[in-house]
Protein backbone atom coordinates (compact mmCIF):
# COMPACT_ATOMS: atom_id res chain seq x y z
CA UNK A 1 0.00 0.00 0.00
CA UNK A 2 3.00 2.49 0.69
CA UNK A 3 4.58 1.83 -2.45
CA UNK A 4 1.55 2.38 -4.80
CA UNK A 5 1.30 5.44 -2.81
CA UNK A 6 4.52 6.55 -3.12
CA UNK A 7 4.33 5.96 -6.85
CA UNK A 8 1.39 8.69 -7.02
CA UNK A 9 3.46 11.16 -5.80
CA UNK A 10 5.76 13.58 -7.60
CA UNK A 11 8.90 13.10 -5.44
CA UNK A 12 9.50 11.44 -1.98
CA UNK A 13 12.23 13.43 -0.12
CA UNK A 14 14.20 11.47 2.23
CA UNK A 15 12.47 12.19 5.51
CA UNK A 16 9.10 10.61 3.75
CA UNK A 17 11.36 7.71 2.82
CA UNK A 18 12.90 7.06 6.08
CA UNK A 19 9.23 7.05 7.44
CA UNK A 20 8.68 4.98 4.74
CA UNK A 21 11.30 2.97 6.03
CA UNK A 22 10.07 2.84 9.96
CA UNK A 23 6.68 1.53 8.84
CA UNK A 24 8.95 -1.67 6.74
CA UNK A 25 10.33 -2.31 10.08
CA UNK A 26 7.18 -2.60 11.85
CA UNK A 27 4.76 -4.40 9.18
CA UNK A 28 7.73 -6.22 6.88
CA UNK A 29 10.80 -6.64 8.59
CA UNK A 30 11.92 -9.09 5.90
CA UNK A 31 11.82 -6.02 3.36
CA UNK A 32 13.00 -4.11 5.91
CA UNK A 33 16.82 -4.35 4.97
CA UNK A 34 16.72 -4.01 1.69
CA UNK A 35 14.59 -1.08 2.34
CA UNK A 36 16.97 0.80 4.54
CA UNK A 37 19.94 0.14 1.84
CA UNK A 38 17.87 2.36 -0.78
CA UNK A 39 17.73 4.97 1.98
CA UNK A 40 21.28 5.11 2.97
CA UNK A 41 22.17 5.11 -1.07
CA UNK A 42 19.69 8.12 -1.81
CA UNK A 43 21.62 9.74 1.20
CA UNK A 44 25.04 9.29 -0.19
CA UNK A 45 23.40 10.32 -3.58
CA UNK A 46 21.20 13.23 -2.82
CA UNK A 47 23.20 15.01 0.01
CA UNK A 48 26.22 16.34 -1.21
CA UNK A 49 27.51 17.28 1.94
CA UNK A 50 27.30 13.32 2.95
CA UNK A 51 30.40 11.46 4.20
CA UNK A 52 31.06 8.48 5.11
CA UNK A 53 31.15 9.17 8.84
CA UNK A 54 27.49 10.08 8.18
CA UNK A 55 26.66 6.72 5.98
CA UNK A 56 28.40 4.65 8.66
CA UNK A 57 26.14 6.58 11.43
CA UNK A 58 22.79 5.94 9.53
CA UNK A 59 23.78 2.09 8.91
CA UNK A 60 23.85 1.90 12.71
CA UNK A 61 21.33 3.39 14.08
CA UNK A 62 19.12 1.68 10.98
CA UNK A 63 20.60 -2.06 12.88
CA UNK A 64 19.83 -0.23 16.24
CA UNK A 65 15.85 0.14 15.62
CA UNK A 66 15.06 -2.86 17.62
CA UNK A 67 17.88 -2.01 20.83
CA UNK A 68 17.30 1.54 21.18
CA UNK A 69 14.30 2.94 18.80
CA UNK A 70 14.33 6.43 20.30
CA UNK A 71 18.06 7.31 20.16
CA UNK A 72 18.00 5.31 16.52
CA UNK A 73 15.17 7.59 15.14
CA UNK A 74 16.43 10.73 16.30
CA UNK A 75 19.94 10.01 14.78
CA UNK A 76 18.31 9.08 11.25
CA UNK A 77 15.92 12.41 11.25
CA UNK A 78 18.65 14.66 12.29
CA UNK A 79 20.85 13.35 8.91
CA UNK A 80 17.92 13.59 6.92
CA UNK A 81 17.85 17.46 7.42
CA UNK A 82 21.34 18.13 7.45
């Protein structure tokens, strides 16, 4: 249901994917991977100022979701406004 929605609409910026992502986790967690590797290449793609410091700070708090979902979320929304 997300994805045909997403489909409809003109662009999905990267804090509607990481939501996007969040609701994977919860209802698909075997898509869930695969759909936290698309965000963390749009990141490196679409934010110029991205390094890898950043990347390696998304991939772990996307594999900290389950420990600590708080601290994970707050980490991933604060790099998707940078």
């Amino acid at each position: 249901m997300i994805r045909a929605a997403a489909t409809e609409l003109p662009a999905v910026n990267l804090e509607d994917a990481l939501r996007v992502c969040v609701v994977v986790a919860d209802q698909r967690p075997d898509l869930f991977e695969r759909a936290a590797l698309r965000w963390l290449g749009r990141y490196a793609l679409e934010r110029k100022d991205a390094t890898i410091a950043n990347l390696r700070e998304a991939a772990d708090a996307f594999a900290g979701l389950d420990a600590d979902r708080e601290a994970s979320l707050a980490t991933l929304h604060g790099l998707s406004r940078l």
